[in-house]
Protein backbone atom coordinates (compact mmCIF):
# COMPACT_ATOMS: atom_id res chain seq x y z
CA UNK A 1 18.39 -24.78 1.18
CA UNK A 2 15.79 -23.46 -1.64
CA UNK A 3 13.88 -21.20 -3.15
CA UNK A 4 10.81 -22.34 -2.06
CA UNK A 5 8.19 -20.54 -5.12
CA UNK A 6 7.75 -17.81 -7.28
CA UNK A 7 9.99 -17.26 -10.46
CA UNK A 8 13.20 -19.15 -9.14
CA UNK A 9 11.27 -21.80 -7.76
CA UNK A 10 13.93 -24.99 -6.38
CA UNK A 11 17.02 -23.15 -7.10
CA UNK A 12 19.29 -24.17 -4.81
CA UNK A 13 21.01 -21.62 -2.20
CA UNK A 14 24.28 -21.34 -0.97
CA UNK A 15 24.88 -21.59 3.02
CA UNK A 16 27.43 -19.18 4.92
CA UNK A 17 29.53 -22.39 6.91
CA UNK A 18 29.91 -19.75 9.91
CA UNK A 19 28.37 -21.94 13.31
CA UNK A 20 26.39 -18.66 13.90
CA UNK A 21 24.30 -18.34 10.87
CA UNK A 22 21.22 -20.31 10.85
CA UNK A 23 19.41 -20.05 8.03
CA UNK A 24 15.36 -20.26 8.10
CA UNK A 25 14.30 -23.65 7.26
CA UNK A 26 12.48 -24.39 4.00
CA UNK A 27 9.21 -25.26 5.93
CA UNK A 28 9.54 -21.84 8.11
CA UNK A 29 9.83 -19.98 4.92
CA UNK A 30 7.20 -21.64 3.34
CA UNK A 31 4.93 -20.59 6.16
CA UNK A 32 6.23 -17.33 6.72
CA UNK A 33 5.26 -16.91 2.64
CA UNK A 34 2.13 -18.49 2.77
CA UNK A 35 1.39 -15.93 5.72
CA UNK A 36 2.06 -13.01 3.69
CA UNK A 37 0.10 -14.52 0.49
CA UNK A 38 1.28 -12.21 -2.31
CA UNK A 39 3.63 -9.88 -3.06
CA UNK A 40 3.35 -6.65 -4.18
CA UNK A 41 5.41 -5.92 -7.35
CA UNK A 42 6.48 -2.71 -5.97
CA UNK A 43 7.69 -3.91 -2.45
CA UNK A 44 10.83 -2.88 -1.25
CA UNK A 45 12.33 -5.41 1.12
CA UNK A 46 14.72 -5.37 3.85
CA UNK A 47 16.97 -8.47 5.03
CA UNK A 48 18.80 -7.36 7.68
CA UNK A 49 21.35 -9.71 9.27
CA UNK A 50 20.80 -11.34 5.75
CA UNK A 51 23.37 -14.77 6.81
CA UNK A 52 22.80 -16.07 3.10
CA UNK A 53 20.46 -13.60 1.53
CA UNK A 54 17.60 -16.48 1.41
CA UNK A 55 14.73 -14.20 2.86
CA UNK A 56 15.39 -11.63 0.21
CA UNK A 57 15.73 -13.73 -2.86
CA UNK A 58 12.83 -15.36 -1.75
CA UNK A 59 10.91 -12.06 -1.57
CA UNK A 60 12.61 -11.06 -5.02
CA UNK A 61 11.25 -14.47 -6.99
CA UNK A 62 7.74 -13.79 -5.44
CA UNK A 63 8.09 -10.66 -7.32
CA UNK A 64 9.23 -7.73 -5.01
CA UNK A 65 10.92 -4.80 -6.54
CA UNK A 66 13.81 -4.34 -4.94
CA UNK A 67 16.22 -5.99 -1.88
CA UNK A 68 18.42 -4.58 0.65
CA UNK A 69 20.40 -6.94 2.36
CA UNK A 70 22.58 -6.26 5.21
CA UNK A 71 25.42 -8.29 7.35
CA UNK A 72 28.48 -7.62 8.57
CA UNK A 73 30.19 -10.68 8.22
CA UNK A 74 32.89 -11.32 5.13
CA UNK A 75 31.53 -14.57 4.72
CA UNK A 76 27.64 -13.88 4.94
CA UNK A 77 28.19 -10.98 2.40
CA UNK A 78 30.47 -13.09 -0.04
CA UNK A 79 27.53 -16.01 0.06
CA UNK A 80 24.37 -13.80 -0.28
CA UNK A 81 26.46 -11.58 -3.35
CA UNK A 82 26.63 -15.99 -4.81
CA UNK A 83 23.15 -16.46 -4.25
CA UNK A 84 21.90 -13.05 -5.38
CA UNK A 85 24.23 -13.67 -8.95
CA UNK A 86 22.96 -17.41 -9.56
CA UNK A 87 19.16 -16.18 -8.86
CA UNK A 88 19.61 -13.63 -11.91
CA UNK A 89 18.66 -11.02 -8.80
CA UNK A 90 21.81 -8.38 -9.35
CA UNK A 91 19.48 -5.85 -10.45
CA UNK A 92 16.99 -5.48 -7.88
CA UNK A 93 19.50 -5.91 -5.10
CA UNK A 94 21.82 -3.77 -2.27
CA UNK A 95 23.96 -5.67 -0.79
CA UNK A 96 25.84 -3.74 2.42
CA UNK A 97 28.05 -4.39 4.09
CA UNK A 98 28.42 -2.82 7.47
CA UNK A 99 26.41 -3.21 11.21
CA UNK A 100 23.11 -3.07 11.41
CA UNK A 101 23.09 -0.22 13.10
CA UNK A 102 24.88 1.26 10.57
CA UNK A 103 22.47 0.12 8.23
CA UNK A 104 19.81 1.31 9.62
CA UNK A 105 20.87 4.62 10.13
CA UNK A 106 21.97 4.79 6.28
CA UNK A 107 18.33 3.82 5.76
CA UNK A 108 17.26 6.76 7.77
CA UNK A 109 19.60 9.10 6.12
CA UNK A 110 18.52 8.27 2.81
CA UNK A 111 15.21 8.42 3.43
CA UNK A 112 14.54 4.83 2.46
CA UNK A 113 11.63 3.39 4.14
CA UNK A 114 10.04 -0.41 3.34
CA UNK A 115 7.58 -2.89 2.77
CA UNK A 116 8.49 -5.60 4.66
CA UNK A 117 11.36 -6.44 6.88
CA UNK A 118 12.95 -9.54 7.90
CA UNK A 119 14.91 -9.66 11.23
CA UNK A 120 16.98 -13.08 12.14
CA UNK A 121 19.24 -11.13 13.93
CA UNK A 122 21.92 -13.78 16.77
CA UNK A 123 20.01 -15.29 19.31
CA UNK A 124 21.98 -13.92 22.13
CA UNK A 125 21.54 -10.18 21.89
CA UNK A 126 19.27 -7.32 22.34
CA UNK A 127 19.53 -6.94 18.51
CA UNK A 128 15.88 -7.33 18.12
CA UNK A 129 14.52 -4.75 20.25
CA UNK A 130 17.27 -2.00 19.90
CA UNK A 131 15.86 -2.89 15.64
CA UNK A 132 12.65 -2.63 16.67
CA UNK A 133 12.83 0.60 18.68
CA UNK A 134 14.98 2.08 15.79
CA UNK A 135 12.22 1.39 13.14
CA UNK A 136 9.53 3.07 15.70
CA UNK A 137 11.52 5.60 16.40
CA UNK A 138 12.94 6.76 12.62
CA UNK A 139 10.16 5.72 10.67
CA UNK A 140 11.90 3.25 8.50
CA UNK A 141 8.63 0.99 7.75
CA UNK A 142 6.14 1.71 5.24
CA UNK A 143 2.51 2.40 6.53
CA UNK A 144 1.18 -0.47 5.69
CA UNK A 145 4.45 -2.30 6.23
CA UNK A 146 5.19 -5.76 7.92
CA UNK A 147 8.18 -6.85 10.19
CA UNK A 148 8.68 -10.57 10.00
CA UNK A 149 11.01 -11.71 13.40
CA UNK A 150 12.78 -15.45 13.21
CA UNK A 151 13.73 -15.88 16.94
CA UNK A 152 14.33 -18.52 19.61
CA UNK A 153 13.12 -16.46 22.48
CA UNK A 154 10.24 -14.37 24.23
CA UNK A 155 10.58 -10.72 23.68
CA UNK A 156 8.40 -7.89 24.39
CA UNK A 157 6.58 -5.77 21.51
CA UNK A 158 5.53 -2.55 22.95
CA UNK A 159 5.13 -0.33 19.78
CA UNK A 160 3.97 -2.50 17.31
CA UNK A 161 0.66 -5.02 16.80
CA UNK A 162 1.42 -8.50 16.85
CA UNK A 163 -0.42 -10.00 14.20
CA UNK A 164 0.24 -13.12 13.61
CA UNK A 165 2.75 -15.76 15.37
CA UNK A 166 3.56 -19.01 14.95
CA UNK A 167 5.76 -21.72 16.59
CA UNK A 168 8.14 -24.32 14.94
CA UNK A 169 9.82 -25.96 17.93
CA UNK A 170 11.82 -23.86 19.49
CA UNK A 171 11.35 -21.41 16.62
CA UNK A 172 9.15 -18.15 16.90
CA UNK A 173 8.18 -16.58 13.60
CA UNK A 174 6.13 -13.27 14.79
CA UNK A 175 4.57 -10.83 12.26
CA UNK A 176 4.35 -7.14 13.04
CA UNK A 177 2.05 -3.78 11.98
CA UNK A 178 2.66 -0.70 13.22
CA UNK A 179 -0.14 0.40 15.67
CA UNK A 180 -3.68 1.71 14.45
């Protein structure tokens, strides 16, 4: 695992050893990057359920501000805080450690709202669209914000615009906007 471009281009990445944590692919986050073109130099990024912080450093060497990442496992956190210190990144990262829920609501309580957020939450739960119907519901996404969604399985979008999704196997990589 990589950092696929930007200013930290082929640094390798640490990899939580936790069964549970998949991280995204180098070709999925190629694609997912190529999708979203540039980034803006004052994007703030979230990476919840952050397994090894990849998503967010990745974001960060394409030149976004600032990086929250989120997880509540010991492990995840202890790789992602390694990644985030060999990628130079300290200073433009949050690293939390708690639920997402929890995270999420600190987000709300603080008034923090972003650019572009990246769920890869387990497979197996309804983390996705209790996420999905916190951001709609607390206003947690920039305006002109995008949620990028890593999954394995169908799920419904009922507040949000799909606009753009692609398939890698039995990968789903879906792209959301809020609704016009």
């Amino acid at each position: 695992m990589r950092i696929v471009s930007g200013k930290k281009r082929g640094l390798k990445l640490l990899s939580p050893v936790d069964y549970r944590v998949r991280p995204t692919t180098d070709k999925i986050k190629e694609s997912i990057f190529n999708i979203l073109f540039e980034i803006d130099e004052n994007s703030i990024v979230l990476d919840l359920f952050s397994g090894s912080g990849a998503i967010g450093i990745e974001f960060l060497s394409r030149g976004a501000n600032k990086a929250y990442f989120c997880d509540f496992s010991d492990d995840s956190i202890k790789i992602t805080r390694q990644n985030i210190e060999n990628a130079e990144f300290l200073e433009k990262s949050i690293i939390i450690k708690k639920d997402y829920m929890e995270c999420l609501n600190y987000f709300y309580k603080n008034n923090l709202r972003f650019d572009y957020i990246f769920l890869d939450p387990p497979y197996r739960n309804d983390y996705i669209k209790n996420t999905l119907d916190f951001i709609w519901n607390y206003n947690i996404l920039n305006e002109d914000g995008i949620i990028i969604i890593e999954t394995d399985k169908d799920i419904i979008i009922e507040d949000f615009d799909v606009i753009k999704e692609k398939k890698y196997s039995k990968t789903r990589v879906i792209f959301l906007e809020r609704k016009k």
